[in-house]
PDB file of N, CA and C in Angstrom:
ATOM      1  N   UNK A   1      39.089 109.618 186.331  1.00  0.00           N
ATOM      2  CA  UNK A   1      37.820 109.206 185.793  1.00  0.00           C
ATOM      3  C   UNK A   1      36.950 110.441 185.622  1.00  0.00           C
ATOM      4  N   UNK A   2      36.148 110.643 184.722  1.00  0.00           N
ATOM      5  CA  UNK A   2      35.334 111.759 184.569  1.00  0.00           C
ATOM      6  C   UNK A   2      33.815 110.753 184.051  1.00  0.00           C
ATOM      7  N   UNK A   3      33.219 111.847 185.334  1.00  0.00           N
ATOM      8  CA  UNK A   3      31.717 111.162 184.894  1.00  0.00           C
ATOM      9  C   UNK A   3      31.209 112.034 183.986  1.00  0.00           C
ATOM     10  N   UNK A   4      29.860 111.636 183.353  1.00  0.00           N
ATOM     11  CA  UNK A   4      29.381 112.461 181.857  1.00  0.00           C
ATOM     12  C   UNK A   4      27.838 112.354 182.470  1.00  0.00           C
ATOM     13  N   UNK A   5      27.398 113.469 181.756  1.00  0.00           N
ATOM     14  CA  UNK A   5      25.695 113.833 181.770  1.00  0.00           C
ATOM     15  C   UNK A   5      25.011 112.643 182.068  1.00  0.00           C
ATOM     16  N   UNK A   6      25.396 111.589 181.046  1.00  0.00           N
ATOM     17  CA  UNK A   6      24.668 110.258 181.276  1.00  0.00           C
ATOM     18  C   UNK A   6      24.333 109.750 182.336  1.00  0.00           C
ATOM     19  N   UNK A   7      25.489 109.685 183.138  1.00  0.00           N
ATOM     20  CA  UNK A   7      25.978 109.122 184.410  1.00  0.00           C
ATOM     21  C   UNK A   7      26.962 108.117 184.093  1.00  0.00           C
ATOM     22  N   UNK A   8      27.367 107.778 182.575  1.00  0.00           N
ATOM     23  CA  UNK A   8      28.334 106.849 182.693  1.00  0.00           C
ATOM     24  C   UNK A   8      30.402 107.312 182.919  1.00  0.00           C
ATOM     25  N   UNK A   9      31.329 106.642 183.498  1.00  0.00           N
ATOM     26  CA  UNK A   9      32.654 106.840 183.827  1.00  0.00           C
ATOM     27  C   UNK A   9      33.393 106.753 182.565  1.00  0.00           C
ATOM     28  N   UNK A  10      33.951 107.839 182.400  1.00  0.00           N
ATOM     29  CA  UNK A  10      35.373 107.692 181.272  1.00  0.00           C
ATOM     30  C   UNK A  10      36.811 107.173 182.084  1.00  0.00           C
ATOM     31  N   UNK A  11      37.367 106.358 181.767  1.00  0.00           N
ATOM     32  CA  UNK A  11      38.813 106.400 182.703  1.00  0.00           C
ATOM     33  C   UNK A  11      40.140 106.481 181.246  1.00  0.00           C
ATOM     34  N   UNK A  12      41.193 107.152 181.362  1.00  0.00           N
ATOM     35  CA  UNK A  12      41.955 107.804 180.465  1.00  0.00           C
ATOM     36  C   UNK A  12      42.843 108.337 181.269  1.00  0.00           C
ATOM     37  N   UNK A  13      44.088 108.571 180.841  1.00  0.00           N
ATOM     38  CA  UNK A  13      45.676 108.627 181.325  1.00  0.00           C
ATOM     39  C   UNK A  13      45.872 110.072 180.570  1.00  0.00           C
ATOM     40  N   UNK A  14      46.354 110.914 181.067  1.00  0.00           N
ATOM     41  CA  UNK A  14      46.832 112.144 180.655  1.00  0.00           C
ATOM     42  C   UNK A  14      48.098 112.809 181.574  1.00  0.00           C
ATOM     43  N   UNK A  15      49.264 112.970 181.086  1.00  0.00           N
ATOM     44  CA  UNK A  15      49.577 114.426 181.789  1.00  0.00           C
ATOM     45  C   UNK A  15      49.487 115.657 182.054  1.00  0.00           C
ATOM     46  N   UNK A  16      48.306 116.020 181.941  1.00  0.00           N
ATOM     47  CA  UNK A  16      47.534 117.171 181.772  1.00  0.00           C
ATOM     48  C   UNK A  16      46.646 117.277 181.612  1.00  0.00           C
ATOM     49  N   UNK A  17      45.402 117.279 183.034  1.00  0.00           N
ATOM     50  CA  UNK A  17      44.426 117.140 183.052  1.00  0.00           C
ATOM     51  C   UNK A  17      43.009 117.966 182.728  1.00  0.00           C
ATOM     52  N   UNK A  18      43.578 119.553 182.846  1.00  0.00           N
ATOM     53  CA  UNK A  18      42.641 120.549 182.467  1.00  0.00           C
ATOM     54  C   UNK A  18      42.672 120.175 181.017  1.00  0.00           C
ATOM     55  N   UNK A  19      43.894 120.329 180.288  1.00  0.00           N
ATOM     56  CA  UNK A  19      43.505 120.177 178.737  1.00  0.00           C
ATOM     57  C   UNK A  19      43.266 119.138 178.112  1.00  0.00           C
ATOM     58  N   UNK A  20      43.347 117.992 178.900  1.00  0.00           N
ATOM     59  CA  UNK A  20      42.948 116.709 178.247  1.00  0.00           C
ATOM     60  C   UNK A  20      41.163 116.879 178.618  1.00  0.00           C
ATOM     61  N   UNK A  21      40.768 117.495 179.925  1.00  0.00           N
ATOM     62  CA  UNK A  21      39.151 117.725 179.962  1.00  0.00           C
ATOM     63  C   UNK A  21      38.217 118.441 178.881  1.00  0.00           C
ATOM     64  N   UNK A  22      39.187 119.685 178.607  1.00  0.00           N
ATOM     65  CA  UNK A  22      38.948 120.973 177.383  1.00  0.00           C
ATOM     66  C   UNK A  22      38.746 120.087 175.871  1.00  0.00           C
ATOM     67  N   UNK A  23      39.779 118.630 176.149  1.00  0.00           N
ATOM     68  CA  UNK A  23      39.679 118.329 174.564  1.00  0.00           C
ATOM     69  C   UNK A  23      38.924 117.517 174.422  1.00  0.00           C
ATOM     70  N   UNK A  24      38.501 116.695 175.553  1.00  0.00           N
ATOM     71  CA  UNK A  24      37.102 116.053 175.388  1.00  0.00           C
ATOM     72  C   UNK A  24      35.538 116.907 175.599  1.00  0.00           C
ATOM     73  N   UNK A  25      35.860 118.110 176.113  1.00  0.00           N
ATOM     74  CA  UNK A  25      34.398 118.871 175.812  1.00  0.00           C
ATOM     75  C   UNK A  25      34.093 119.326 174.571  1.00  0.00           C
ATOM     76  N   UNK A  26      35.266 119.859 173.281  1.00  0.00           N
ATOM     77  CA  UNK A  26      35.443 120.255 172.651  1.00  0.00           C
ATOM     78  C   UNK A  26      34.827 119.084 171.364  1.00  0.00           C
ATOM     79  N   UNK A  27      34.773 118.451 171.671  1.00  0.00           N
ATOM     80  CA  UNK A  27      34.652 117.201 170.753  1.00  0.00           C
ATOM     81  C   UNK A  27      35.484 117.309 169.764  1.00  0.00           C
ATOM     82  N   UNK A  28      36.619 117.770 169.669  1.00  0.00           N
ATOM     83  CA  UNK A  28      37.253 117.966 168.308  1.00  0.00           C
ATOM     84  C   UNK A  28      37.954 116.619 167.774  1.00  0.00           C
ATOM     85  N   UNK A  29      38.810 116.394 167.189  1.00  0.00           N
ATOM     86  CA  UNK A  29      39.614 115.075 166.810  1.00  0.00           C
ATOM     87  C   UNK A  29      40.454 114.463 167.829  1.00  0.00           C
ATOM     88  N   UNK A  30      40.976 115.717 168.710  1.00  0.00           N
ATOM     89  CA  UNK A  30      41.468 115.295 169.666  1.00  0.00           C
ATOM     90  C   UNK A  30      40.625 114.327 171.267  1.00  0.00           C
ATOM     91  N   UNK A  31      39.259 114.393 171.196  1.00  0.00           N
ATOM     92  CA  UNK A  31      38.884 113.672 172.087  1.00  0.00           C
ATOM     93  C   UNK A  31      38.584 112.642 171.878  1.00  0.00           C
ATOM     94  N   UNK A  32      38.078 111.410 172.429  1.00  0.00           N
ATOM     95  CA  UNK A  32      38.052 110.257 172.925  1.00  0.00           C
ATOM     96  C   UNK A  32      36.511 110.091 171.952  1.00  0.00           C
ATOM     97  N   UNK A  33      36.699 108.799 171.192  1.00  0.00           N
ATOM     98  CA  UNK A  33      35.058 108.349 170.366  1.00  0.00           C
ATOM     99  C   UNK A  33      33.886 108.124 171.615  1.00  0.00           C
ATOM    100  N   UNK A  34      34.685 108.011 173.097  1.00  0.00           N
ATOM    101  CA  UNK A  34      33.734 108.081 173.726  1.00  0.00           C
ATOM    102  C   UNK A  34      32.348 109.261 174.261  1.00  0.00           C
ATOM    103  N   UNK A  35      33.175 110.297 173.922  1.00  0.00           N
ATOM    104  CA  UNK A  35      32.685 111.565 174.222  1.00  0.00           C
ATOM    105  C   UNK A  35      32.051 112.039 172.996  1.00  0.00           C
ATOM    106  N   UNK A  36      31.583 111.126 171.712  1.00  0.00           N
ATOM    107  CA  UNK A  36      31.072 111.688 170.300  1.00  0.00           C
ATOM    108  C   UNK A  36      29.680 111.967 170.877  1.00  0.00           C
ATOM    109  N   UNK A  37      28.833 111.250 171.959  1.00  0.00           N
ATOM    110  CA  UNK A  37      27.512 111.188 172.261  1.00  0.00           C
ATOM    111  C   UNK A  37      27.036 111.173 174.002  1.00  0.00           C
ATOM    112  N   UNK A  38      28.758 111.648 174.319  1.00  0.00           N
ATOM    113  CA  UNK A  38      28.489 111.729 176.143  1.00  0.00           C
ATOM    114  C   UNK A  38      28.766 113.089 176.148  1.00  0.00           C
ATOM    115  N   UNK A  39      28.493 114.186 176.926  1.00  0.00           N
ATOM    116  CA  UNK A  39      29.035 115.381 177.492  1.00  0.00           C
ATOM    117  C   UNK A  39      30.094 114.804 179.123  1.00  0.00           C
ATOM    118  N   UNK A  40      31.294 115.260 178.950  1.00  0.00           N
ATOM    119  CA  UNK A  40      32.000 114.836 180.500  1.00  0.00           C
ATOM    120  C   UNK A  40      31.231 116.208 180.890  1.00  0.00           C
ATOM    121  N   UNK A  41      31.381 116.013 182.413  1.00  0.00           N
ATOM    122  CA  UNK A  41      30.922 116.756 183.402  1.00  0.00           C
ATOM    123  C   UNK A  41      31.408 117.366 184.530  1.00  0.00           C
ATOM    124  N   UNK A  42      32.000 116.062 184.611  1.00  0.00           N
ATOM    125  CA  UNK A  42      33.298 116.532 185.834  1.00  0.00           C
ATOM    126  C   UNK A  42      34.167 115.488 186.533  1.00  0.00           C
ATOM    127  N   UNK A  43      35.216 115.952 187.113  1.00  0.00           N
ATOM    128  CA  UNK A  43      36.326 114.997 187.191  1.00  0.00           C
ATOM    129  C   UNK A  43      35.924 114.377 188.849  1.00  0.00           C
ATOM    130  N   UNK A  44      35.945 112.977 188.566  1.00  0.00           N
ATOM    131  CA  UNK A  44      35.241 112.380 189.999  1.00  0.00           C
ATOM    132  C   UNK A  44      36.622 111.763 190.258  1.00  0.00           C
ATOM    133  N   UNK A  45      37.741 111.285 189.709  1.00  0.00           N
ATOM    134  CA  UNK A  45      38.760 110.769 190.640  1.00  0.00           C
ATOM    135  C   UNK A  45      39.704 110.545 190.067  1.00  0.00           C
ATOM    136  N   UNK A  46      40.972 111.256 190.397  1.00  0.00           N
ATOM    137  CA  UNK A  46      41.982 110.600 189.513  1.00  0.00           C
ATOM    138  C   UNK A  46      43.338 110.123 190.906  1.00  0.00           C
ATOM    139  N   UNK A  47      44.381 109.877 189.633  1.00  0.00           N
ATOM    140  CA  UNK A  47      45.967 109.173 191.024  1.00  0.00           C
ATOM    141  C   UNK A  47      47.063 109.647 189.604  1.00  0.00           C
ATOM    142  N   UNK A  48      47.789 109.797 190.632  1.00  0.00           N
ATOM    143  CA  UNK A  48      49.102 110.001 190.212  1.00  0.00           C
ATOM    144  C   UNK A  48      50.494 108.693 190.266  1.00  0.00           C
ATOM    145  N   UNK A  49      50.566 108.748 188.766  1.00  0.00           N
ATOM    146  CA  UNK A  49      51.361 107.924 188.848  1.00  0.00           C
ATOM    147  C   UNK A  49      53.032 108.278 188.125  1.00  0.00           C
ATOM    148  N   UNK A  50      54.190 107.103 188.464  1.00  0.00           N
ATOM    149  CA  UNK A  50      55.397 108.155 188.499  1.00  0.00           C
ATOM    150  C   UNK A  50      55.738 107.938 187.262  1.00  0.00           C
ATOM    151  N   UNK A  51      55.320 107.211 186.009  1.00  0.00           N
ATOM    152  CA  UNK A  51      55.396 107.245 184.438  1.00  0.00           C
ATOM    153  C   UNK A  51      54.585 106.733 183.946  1.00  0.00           C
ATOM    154  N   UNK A  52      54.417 107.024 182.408  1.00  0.00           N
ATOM    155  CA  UNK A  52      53.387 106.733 181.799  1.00  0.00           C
ATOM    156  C   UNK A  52      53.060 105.156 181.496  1.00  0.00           C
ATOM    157  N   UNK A  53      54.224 104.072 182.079  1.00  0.00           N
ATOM    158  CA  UNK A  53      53.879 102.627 181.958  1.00  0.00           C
ATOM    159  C   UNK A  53      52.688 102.022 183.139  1.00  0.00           C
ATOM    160  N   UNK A  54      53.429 102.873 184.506  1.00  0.00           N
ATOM    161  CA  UNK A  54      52.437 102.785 185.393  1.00  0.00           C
ATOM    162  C   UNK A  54      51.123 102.593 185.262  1.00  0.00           C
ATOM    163  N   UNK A  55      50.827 104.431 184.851  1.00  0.00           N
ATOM    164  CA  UNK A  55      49.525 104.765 184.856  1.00  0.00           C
ATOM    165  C   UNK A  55      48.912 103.937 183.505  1.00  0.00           C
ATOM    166  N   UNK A  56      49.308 103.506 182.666  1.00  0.00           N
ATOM    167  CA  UNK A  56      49.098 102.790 182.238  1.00  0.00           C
ATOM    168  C   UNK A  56      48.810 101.185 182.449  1.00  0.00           C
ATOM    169  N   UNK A  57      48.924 100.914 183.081  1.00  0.00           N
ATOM    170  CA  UNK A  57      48.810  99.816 184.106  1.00  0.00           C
ATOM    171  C   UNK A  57      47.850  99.769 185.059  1.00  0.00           C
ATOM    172  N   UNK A  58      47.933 100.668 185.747  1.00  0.00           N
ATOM    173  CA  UNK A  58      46.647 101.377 186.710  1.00  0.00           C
ATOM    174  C   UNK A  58      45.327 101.560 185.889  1.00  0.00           C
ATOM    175  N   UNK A  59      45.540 102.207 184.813  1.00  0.00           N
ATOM    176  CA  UNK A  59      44.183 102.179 184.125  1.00  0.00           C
ATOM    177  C   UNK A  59      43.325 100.676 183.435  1.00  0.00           C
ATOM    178  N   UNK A  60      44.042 100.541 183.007  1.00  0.00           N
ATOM    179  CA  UNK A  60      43.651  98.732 182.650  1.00  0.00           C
ATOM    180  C   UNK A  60      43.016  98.468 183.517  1.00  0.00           C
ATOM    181  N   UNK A  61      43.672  98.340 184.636  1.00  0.00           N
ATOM    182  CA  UNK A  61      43.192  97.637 186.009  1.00  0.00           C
ATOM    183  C   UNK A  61      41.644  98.385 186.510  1.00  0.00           C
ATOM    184  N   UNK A  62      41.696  99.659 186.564  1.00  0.00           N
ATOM    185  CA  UNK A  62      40.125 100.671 186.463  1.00  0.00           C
ATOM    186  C   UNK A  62      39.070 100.146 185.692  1.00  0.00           C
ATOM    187  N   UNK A  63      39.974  99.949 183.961  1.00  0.00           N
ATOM    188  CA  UNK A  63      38.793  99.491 183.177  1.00  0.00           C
ATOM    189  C   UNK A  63      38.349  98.289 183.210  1.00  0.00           C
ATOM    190  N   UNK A  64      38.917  97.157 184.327  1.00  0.00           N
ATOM    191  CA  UNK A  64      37.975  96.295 184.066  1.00  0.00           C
ATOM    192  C   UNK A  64      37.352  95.977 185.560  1.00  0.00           C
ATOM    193  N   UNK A  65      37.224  97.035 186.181  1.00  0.00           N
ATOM    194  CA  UNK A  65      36.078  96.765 187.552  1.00  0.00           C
ATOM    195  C   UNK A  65      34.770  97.116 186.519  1.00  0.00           C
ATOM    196  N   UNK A  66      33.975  96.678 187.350  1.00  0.00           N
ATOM    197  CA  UNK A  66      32.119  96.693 186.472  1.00  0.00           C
ATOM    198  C   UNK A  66      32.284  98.440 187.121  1.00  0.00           C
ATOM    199  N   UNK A  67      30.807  99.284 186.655  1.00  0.00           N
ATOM    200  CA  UNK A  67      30.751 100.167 186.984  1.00  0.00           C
ATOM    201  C   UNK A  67      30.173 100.837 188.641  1.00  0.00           C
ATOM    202  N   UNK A  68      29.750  99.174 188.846  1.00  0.00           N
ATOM    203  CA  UNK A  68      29.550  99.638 190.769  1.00  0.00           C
ATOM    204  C   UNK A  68      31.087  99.633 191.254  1.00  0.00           C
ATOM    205  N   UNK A  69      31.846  98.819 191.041  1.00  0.00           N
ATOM    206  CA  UNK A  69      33.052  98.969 191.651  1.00  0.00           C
ATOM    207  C   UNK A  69      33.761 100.258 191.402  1.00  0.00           C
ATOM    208  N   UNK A  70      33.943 100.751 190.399  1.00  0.00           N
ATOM    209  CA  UNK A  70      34.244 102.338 190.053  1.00  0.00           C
ATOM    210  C   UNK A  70      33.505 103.236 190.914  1.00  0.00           C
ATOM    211  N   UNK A  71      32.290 102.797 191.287  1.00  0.00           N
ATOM    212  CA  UNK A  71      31.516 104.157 192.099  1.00  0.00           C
ATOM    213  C   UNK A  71      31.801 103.975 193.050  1.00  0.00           C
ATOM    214  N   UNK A  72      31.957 102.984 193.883  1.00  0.00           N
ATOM    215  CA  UNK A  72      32.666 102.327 195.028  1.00  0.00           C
ATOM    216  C   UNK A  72      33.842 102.735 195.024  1.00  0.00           C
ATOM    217  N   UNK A  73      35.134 102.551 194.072  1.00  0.00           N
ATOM    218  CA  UNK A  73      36.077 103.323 194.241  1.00  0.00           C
ATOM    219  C   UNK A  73      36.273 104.968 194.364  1.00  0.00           C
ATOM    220  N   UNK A  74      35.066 105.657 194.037  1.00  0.00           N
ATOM    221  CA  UNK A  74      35.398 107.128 193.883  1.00  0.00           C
ATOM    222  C   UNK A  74      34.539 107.823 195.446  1.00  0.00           C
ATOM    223  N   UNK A  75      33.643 107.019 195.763  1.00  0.00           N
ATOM    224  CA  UNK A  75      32.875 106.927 197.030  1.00  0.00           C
ATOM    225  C   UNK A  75      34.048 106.842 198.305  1.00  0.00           C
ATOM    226  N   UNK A  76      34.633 106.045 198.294  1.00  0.00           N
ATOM    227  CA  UNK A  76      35.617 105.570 198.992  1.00  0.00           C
ATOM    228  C   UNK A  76      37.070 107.002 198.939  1.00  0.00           C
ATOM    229  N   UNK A  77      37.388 107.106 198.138  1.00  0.00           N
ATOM    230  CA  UNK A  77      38.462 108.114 197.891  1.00  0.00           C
ATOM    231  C   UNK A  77      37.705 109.654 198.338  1.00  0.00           C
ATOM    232  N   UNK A  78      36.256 109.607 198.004  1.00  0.00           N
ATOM    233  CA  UNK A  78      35.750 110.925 198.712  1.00  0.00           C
ATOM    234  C   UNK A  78      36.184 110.694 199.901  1.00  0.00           C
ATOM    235  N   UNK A  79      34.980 109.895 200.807  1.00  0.00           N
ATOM    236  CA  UNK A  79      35.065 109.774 202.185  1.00  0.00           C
ATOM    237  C   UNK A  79      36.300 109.771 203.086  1.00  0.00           C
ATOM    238  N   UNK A  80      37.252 109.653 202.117  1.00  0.00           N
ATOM    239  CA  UNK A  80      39.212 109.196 202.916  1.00  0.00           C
ATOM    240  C   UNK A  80      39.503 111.218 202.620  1.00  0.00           C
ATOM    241  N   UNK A  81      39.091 111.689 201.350  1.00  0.00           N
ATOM    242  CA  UNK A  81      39.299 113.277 201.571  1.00  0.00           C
ATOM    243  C   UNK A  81      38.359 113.953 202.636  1.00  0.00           C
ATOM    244  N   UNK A  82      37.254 113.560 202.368  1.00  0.00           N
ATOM    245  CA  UNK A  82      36.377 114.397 203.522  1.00  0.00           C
ATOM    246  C   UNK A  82      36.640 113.753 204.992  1.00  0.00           C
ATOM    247  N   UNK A  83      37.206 113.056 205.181  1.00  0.00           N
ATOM    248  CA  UNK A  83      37.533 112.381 206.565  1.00  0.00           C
ATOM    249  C   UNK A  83      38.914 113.166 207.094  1.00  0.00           C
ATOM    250  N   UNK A  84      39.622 113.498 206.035  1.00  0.00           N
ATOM    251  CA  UNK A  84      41.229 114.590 206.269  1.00  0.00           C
ATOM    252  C   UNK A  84      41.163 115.567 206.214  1.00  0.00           C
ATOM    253  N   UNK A  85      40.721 115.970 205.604  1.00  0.00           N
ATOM    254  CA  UNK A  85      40.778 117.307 204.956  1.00  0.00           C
ATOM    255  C   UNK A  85      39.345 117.757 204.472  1.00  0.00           C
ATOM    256  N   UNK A  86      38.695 118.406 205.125  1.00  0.00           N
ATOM    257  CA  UNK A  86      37.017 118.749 204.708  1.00  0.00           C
ATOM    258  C   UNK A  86      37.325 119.706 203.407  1.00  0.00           C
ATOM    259  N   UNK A  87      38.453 120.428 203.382  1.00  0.00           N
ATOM    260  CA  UNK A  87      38.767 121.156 202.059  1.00  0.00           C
ATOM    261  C   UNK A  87      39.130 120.554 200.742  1.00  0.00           C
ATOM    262  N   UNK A  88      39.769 119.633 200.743  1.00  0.00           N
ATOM    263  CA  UNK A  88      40.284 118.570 199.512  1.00  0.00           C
ATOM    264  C   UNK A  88      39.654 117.661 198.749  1.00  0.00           C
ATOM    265  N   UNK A  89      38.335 118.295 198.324  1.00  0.00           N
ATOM    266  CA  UNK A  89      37.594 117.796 197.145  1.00  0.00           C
ATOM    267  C   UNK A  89      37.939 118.063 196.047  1.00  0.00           C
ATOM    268  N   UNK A  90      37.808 117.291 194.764  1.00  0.00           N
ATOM    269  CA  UNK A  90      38.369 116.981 193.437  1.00  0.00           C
ATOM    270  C   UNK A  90      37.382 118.482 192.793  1.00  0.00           C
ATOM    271  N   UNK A  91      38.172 119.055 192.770  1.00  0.00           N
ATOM    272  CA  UNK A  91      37.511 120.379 191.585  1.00  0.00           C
ATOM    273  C   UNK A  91      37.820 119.891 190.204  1.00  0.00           C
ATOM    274  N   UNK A  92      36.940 120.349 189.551  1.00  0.00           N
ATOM    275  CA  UNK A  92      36.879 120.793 187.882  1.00  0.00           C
ATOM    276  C   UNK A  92      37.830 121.659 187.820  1.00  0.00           C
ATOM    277  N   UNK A  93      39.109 121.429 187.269  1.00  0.00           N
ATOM    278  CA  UNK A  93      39.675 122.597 186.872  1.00  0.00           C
ATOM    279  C   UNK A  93      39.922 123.382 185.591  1.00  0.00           C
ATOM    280  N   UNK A  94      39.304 122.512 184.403  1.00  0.00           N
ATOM    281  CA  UNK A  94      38.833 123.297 183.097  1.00  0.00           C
ATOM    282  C   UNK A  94      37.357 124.632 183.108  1.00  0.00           C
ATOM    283  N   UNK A  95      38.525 125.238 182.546  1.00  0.00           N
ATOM    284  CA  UNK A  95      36.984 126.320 182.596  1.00  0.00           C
ATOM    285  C   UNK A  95      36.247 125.901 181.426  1.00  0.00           C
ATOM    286  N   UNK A  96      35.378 127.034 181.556  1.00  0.00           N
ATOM    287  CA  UNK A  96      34.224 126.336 180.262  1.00  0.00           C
ATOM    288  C   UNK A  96      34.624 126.461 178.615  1.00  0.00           C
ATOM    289  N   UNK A  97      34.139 125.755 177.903  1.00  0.00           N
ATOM    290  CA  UNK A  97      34.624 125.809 176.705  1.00  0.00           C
ATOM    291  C   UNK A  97      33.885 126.996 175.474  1.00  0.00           C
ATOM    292  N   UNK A  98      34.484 127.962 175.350  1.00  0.00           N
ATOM    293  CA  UNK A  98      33.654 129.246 174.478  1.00  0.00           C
ATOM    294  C   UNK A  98      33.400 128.638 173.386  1.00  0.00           C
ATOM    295  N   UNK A  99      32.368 128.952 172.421  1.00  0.00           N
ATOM    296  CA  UNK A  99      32.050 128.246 171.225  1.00  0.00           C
ATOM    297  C   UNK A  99      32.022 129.358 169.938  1.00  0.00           C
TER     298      UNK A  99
END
């Protein structure tokens, strides 16, 4: 999931998450009609899944919690990293996009 300037959640399936971030900052053809009038910001939560039917499956299921349940889910997945591991917070790993 990547939250945007707005404050609203994108959820989207990629195998490759830096450049699927790069192609939604980029606004080019390659990103999402969602991102024509959001800036993403940064990556608040993702999962790994073991093929693309899965995660496909998994996402459906994301997109139809309301958007408290999404914050609730990414709230929850913090607190389970910062409860293990005080180091294992979700970094941004796209660098910035040159123009």
């Amino acid at each position: 999931m990547l939250e945007c300037s707005d404050g609203s959640l994108y959820t989207g399936i990629t195998t490759d998450i830096a450049r699927r971030l790069a192609e939604h900052r980029e606004c080019g053809r390659r990103a999402a009609k969602f991102f024509r009038t959001r800036t993403p910001v940064r990556i608040c939560y993702t999962e790994t899944h073991p093929n693309r039917a899965a995660a496909s499956r998994r996402e459906w299921q994301i997109k139809q919690l309301s958007p408290a349940a999404k914050r609730a889910l990414i709230v929850c997945t913090d607190k389970i990293a910062n409860d293990t591991a005080p180091t294992a917070q979700i970094a941004d790993p796209a660098p910035p996009v040159r123009q």
